[in-house]
N, C-alpha and C. Protein backbone atom coordinates (compact mmCIF):
# COMPACT_ATOMS: atom_id res chain seq x y z
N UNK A 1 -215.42 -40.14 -38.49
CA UNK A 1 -214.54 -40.40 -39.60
C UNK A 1 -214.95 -41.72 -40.24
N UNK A 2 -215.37 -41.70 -41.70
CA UNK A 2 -215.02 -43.05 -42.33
C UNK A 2 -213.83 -43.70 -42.90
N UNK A 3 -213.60 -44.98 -42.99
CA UNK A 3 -212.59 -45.56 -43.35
C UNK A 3 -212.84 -46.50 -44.60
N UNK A 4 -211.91 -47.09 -45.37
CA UNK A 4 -212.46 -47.98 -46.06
C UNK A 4 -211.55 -49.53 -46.18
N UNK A 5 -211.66 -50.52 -46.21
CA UNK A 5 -210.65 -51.35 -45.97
C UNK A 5 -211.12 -53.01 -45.78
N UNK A 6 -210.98 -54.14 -45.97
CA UNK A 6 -211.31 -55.45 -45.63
C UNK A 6 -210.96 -56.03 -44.55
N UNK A 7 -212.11 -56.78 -43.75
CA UNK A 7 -211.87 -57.10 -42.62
C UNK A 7 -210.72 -58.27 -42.08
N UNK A 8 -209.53 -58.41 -41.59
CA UNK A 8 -208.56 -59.36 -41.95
C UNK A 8 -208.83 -60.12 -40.69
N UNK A 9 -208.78 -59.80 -39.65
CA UNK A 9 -209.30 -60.40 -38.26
C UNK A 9 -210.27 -59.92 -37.59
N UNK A 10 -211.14 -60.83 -36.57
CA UNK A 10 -212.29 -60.23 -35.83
C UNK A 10 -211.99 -61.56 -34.75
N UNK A 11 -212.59 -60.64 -33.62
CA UNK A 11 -212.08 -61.18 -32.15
C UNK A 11 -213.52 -61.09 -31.40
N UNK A 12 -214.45 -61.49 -30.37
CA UNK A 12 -215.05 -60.97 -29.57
C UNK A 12 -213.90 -60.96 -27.75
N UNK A 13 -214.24 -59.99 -27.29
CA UNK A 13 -213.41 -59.57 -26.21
C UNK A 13 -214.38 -60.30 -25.30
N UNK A 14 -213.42 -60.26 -23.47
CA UNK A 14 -214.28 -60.43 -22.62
C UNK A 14 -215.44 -59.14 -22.53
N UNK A 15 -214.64 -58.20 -23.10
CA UNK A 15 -215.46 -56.74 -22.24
C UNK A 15 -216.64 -56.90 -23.17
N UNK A 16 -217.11 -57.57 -23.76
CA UNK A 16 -218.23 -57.41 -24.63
C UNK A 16 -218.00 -56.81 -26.14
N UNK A 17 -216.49 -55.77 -26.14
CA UNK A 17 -216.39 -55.75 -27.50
C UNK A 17 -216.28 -56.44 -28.77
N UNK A 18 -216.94 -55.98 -29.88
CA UNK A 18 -216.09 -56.96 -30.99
C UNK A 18 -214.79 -56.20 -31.63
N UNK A 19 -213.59 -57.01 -31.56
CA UNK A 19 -212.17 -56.15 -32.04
C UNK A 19 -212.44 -56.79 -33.84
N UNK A 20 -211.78 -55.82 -34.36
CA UNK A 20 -211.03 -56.31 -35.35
C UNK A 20 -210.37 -55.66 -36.11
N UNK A 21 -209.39 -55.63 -37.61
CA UNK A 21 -208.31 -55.77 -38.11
C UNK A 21 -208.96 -55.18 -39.56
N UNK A 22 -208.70 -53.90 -39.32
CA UNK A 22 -209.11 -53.51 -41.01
C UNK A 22 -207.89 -53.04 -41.86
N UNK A 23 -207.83 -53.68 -43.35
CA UNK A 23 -206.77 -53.52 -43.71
C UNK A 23 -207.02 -52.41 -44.61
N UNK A 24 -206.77 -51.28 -44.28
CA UNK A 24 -207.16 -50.23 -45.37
C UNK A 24 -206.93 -50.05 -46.78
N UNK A 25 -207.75 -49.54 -47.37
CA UNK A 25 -207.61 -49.36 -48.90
C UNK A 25 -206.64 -48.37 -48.55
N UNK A 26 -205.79 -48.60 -50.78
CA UNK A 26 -204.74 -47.33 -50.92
C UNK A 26 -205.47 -46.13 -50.20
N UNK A 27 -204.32 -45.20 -50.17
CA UNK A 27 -204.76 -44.13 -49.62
C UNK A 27 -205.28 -43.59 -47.91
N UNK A 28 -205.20 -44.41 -47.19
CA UNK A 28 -205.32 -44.16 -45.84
C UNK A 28 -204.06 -44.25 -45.24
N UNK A 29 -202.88 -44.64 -45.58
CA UNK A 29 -202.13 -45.05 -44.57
C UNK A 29 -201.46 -44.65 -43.46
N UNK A 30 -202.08 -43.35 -44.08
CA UNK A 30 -201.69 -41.85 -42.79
C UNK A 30 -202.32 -42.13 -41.58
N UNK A 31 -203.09 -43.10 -41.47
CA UNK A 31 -204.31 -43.50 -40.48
C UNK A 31 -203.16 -44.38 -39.54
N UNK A 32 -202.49 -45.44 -39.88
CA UNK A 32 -201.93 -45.89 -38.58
C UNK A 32 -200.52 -45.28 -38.62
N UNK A 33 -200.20 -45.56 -37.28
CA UNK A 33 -199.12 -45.48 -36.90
C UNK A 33 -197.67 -46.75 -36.72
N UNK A 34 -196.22 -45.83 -35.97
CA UNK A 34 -195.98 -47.12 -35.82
C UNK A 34 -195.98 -48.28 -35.28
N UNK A 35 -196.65 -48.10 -34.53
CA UNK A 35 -197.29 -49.32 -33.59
C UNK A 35 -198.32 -50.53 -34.14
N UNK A 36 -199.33 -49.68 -35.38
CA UNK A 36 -199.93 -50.52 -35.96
C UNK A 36 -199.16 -51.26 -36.84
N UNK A 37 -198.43 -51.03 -37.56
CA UNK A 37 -197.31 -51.47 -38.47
C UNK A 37 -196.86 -52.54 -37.71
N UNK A 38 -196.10 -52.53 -36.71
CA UNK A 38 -195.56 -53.53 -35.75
C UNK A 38 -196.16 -54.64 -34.77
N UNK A 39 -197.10 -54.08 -34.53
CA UNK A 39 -198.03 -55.25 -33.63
C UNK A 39 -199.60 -55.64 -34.27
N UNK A 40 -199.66 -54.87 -35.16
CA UNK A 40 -201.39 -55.44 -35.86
C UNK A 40 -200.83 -55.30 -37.94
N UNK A 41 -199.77 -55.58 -37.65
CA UNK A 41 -199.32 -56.08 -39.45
C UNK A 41 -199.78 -54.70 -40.22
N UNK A 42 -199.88 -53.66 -39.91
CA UNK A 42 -200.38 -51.94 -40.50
C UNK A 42 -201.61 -51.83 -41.06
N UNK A 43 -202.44 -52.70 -40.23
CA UNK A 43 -204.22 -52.99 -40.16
C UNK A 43 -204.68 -51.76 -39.21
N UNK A 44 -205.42 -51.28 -38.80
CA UNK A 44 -206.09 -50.35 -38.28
C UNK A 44 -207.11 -51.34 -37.21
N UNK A 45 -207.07 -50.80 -36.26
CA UNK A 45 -207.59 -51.57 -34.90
C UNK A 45 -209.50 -50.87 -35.13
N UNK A 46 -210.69 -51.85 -35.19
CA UNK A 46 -211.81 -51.06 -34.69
C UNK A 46 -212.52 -52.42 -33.68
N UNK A 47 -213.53 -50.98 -32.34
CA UNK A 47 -214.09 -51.64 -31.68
C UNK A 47 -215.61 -51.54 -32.08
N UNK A 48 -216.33 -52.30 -32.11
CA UNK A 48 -218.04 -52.23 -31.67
C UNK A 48 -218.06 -52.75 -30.29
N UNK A 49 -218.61 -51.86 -29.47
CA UNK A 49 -219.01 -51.82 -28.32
C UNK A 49 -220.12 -52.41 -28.17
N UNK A 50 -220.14 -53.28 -26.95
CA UNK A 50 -221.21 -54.21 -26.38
C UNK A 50 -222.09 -54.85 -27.31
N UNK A 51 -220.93 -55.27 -28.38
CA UNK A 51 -221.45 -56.30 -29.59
C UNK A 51 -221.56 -57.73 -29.09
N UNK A 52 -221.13 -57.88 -27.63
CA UNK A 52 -221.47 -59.64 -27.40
C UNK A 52 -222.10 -59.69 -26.06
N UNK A 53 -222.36 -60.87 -25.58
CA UNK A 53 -222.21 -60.76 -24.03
C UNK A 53 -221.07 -60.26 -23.53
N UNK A 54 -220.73 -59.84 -22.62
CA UNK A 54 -219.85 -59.32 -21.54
C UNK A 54 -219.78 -61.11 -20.93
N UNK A 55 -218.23 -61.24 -20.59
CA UNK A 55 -217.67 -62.27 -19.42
C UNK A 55 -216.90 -61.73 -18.43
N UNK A 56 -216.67 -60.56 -18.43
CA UNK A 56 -215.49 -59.95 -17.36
C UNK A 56 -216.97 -59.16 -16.27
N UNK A 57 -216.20 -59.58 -15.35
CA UNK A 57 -217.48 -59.05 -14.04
C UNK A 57 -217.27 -56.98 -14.65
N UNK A 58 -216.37 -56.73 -14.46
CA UNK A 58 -216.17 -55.36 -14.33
C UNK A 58 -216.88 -54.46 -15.88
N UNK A 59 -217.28 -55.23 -16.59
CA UNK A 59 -217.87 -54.26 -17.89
C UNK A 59 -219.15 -55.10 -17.99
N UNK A 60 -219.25 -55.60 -17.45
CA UNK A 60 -221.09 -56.09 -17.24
C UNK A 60 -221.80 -54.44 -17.19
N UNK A 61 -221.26 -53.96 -16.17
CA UNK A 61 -222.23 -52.65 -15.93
C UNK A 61 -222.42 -51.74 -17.13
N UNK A 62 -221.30 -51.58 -17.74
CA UNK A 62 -221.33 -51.09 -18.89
C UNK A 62 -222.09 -50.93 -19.96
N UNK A 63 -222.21 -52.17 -20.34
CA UNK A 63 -223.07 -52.35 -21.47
C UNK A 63 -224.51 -53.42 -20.50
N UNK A 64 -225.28 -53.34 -19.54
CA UNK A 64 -226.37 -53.76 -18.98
C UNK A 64 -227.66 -53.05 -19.85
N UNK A 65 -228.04 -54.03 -20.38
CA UNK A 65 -229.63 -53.52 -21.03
C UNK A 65 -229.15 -53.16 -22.16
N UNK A 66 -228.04 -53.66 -22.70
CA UNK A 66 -228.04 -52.66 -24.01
C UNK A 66 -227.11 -53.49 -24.96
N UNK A 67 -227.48 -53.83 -26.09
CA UNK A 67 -226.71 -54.83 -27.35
C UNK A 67 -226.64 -53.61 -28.44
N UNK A 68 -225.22 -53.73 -28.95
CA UNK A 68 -225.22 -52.72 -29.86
C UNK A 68 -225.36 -53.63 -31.45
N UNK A 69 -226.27 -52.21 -32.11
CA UNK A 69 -226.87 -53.02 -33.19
C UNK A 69 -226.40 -52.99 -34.84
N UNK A 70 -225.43 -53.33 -34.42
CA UNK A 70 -224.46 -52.93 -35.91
C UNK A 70 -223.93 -54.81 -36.03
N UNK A 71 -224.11 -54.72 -37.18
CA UNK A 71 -223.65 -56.16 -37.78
C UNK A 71 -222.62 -56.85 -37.64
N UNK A 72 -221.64 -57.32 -36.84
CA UNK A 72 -220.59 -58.07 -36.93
C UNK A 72 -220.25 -58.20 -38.49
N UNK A 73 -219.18 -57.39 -39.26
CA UNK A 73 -218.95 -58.21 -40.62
C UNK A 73 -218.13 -59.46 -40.78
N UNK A 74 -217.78 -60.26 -42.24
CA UNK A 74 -217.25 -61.58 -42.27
C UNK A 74 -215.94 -61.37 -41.90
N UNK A 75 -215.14 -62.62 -42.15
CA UNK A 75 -213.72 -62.11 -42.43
C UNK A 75 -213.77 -62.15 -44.08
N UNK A 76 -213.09 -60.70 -44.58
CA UNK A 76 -212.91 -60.89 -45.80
C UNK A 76 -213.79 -59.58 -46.51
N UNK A 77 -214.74 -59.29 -45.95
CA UNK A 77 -215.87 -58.26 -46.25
C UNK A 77 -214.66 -57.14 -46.81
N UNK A 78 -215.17 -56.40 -47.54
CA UNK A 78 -214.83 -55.05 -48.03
C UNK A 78 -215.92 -54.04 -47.33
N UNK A 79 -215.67 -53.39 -46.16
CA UNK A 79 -216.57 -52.52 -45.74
C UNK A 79 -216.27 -50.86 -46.00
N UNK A 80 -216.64 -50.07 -45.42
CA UNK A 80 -217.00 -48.70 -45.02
C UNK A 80 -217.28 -48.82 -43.30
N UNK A 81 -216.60 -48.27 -42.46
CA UNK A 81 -216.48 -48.47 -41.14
C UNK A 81 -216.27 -46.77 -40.79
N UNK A 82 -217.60 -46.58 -40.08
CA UNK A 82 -217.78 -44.64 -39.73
C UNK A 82 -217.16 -45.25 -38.17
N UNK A 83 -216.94 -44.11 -37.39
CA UNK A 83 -216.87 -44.18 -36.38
C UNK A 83 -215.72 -42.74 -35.66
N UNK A 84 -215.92 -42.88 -34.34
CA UNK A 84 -213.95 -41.91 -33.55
C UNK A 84 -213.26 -42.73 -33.58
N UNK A 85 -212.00 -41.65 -35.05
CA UNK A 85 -210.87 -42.09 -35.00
C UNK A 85 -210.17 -41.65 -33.61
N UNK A 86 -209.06 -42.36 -32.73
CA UNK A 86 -208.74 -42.61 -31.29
C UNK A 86 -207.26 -42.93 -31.34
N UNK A 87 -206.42 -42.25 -30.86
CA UNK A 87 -205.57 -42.62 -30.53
C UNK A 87 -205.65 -43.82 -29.27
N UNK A 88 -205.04 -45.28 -29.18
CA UNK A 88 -205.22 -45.64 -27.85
C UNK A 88 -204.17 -45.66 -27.26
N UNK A 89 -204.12 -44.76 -25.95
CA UNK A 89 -202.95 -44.17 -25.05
C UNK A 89 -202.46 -45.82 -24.57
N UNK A 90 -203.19 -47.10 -24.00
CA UNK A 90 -203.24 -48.04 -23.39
C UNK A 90 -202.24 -48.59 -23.76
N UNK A 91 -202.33 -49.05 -25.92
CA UNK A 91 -201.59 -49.68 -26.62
C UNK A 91 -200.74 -48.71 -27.58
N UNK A 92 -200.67 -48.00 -27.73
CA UNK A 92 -200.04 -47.09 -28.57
C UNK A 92 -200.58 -46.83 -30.17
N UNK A 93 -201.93 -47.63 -30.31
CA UNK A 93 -201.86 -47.90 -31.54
C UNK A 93 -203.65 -46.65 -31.95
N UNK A 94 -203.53 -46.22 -33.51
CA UNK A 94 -204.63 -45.49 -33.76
C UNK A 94 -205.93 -46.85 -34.00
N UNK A 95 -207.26 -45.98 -33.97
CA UNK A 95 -207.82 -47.30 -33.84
C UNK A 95 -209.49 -46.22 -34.09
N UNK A 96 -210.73 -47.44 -34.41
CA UNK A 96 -211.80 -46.38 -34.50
C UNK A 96 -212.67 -46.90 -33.97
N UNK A 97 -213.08 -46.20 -32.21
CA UNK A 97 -213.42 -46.87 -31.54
C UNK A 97 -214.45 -45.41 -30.79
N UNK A 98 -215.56 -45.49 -30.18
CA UNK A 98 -216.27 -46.95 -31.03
C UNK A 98 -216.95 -46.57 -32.53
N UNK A 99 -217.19 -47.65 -32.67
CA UNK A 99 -217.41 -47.59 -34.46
C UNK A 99 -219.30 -47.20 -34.56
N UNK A 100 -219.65 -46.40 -35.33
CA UNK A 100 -221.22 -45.77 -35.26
C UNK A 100 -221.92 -46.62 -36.22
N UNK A 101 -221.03 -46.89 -37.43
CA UNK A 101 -221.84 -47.80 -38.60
C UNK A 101 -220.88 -48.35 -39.24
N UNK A 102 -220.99 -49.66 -39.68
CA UNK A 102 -220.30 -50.08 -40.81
C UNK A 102 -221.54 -50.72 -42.15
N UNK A 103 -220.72 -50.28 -43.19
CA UNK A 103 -221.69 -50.61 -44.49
C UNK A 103 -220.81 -51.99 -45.36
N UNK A 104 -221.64 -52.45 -46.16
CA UNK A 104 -220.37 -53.37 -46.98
C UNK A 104 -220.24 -52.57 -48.04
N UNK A 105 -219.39 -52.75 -48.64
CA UNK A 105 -219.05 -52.29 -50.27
C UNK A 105 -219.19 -53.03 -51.39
């Protein structure tokens, strides 16, 4: 699924992910839920996987030998973000994880 939207926050995780906060253009809003509304301001959650080092012992293994090669965008970027859209059972919130490409606009 693609999305379209500006990047409002970006995080690197211990697990090696990069999180961040896409605020979708009109027209998506069917995309979050209420959880995103309430705990991420009705931004849409995406991960890039093993976009950093890993610091948590337990996802070292995970991503070993392997940097994923998609661009970290700014804060502020207007992108295009492909990826599985995901419900996450963990947090309750929809989210597009992991993400396959992002483009700028």
């Amino acid at each position: 699924m693609s999305v379209t939207g500006v990047i409002d926050e970006s995080d690197a995780d211990p697990d090696g992910d990069q999180h961040f906060l896409l605020r979708l253009d009109p027209g998506q809003d069917s995309l979050v839920n209420k959880r995103n509304r309430k705990k991420k301001g009705g931004d849409l959650v995406v991960e890039i996987v093993c976009a950093n080092p890993t610091t948590m012992k337990k996802a070292k293994r995970a991503c070993a030998g392997y940097t994923n090669p998609i661009t970290i965008p700014t804060l502020g970027a207007h992108v295009r973000v492909t990826g599985t859209y995901v419900f996450d059972s963990h947090n309750g919130w929809e989210e597009i994880h992991p993400v396959s490409r992002i483009e700028r606009l």
